[in-house]
N, C-alpha and C. Protein backbone atom coordinates (compact mmCIF):
# COMPACT_ATOMS: atom_id res chain seq x y z
N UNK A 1 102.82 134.68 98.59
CA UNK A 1 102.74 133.82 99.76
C UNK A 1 103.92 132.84 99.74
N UNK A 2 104.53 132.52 100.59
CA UNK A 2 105.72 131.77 101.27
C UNK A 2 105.12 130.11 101.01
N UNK A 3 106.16 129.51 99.91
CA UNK A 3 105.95 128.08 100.37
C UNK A 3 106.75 127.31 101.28
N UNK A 4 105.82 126.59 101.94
CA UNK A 4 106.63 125.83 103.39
C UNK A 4 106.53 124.33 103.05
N UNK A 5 107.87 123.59 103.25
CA UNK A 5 108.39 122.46 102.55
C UNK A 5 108.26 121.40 104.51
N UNK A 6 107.11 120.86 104.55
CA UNK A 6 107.21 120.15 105.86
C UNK A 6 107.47 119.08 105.82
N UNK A 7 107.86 117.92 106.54
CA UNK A 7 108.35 116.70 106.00
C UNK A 7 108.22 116.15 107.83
N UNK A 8 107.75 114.89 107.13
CA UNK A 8 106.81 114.29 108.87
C UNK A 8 107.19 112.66 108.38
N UNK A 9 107.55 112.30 110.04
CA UNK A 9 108.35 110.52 109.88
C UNK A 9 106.79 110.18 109.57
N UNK A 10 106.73 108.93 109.10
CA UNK A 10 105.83 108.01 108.81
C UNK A 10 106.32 106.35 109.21
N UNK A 11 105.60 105.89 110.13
CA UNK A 11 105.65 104.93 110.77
C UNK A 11 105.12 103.60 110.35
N UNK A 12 105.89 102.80 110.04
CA UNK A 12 104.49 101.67 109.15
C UNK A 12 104.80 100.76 110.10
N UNK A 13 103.71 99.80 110.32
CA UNK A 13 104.28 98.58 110.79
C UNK A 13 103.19 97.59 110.14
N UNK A 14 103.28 96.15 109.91
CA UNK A 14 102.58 95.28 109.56
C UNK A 14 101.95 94.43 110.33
N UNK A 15 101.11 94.39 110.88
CA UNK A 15 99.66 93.56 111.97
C UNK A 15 99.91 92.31 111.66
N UNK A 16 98.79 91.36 113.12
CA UNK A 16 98.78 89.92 112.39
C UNK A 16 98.36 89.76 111.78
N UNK A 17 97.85 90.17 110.77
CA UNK A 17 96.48 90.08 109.64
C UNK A 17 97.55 90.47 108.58
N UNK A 18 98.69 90.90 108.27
CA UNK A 18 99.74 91.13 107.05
C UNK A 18 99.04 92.66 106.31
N UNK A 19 97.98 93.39 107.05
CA UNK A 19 97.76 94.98 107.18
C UNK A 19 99.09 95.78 107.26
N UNK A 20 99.31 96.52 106.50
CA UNK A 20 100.22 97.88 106.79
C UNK A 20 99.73 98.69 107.32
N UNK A 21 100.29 99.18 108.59
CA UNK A 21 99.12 100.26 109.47
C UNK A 21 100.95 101.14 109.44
N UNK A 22 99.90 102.76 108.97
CA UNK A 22 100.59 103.67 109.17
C UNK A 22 100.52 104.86 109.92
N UNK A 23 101.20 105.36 110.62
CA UNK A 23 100.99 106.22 111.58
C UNK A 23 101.96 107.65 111.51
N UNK A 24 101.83 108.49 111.97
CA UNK A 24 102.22 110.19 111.60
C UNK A 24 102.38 110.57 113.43
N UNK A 25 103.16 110.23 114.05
CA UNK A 25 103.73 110.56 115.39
C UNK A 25 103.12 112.16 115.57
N UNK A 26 103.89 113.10 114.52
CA UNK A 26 103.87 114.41 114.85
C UNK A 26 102.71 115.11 114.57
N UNK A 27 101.70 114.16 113.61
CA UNK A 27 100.03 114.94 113.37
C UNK A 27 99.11 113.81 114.24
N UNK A 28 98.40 114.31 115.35
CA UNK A 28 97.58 113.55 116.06
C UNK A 28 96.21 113.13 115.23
N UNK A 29 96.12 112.23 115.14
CA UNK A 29 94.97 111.21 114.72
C UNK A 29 94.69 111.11 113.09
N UNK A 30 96.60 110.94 113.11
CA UNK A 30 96.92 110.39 111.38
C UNK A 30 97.42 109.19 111.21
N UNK A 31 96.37 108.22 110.80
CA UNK A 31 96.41 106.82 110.79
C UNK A 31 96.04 105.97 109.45
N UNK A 32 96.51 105.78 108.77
CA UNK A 32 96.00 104.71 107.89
C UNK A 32 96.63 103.22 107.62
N UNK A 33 96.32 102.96 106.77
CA UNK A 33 96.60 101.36 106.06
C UNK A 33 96.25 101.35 104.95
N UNK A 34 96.80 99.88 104.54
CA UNK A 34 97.32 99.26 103.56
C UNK A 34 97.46 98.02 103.16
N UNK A 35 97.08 97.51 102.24
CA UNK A 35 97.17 96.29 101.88
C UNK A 35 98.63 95.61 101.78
N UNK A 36 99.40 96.93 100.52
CA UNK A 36 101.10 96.67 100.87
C UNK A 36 101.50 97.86 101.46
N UNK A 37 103.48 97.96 101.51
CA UNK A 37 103.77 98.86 101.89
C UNK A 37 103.63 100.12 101.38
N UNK A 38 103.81 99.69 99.69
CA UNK A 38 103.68 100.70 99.43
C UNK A 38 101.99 101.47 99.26
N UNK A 39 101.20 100.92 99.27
CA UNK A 39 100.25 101.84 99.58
C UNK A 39 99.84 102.20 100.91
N UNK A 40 100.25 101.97 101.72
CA UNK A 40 100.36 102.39 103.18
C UNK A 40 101.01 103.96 103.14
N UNK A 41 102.14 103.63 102.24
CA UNK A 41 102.71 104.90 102.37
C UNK A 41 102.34 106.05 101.38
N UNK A 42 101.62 105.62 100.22
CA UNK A 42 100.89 106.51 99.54
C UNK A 42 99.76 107.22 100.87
N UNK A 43 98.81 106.68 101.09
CA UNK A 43 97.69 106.12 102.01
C UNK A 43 98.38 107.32 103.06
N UNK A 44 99.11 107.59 103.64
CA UNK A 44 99.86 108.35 104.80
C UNK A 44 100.31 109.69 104.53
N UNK A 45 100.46 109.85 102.80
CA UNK A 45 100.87 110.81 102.65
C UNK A 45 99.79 111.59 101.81
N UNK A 46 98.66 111.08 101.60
CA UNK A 46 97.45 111.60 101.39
C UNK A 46 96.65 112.16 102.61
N UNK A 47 96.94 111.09 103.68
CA UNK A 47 96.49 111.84 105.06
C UNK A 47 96.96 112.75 105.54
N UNK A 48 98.31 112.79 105.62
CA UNK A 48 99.09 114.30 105.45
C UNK A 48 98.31 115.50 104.96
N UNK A 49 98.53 115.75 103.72
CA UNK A 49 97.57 116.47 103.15
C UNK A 49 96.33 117.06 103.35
N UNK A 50 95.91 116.26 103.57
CA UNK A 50 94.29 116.12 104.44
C UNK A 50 94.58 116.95 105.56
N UNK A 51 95.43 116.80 106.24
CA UNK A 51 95.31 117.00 107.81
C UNK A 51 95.71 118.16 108.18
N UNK A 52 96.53 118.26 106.84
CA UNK A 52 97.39 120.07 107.02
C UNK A 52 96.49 121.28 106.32
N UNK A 53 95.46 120.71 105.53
CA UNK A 53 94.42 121.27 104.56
C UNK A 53 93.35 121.70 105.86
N UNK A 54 93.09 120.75 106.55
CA UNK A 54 91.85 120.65 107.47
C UNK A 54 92.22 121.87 108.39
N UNK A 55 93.52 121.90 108.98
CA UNK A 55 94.15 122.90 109.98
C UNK A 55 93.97 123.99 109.66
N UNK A 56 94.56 124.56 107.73
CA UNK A 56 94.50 125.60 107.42
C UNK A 56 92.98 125.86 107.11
N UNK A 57 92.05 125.36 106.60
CA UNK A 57 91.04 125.58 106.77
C UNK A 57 90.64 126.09 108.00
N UNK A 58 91.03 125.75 109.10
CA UNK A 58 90.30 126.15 110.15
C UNK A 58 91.23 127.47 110.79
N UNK A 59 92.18 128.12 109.86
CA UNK A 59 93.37 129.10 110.37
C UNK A 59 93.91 128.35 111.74
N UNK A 60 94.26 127.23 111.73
CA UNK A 60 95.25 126.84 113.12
C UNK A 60 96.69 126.83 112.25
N UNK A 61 97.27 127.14 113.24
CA UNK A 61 99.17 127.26 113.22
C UNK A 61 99.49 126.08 112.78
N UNK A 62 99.79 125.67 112.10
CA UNK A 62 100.74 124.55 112.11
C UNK A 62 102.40 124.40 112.47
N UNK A 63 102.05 123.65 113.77
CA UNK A 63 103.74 123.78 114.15
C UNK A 63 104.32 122.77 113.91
N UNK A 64 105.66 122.95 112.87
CA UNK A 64 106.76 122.16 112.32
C UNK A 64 107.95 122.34 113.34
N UNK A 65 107.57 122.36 114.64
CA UNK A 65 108.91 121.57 115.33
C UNK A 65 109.11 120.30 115.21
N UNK A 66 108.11 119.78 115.55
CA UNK A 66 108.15 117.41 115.16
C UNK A 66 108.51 117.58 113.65
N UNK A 67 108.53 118.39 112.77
CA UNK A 67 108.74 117.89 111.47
C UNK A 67 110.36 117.08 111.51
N UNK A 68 110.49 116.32 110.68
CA UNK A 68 111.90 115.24 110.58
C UNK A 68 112.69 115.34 109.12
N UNK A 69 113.68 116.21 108.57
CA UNK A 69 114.39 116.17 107.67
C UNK A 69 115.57 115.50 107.46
C-alpha cells in the first residue's frame, strides 16, 4: 500500500480570553485549542489525524487539493 505524505495549513489565532484557537481551513469541522501555542498546535495535529482516520474509516476519498506544501 502507497504512503501519502498530506500536509494541511493550520491556523491559530489567540481570543480575548489569551485561548489559542486552531483551525484546519481545508478539513471541515477541525477546530481546537489551547492553552499555549504550542499546544494548540500539537492539539491540531492530533485532530488531523482523527479526521483523516474517521474518513478512511468510513472509505471516503480524501481530497488533497487544499493540502499546502
Amino acid at each position: 500500500m502507497e504512503t501519502k505524505v498530506l500536509n494541511y495549513r493550520i491556523i491559530i489565532e489567540q481570543d480575548e480570553d489569551g485561548v489559542f484557537v486552531a483551525s484546519v481551513p481545508a478539513l471541515q469541522g477541525c477546530y481546537t485549542e489551547g492553552d499555549t501555542f504550542e499546544e494548540a498546535i500539537k492539539n491540531a495535529q492530533d485532530v488531523i489525524k482523527l479526521h483523516v482516520a474517521s474518513r478512511k474509516d468510513r472509505r471516503e476519498i480524501l481530497d488533497d487539493s487544499d493540502t499546502e506544501f
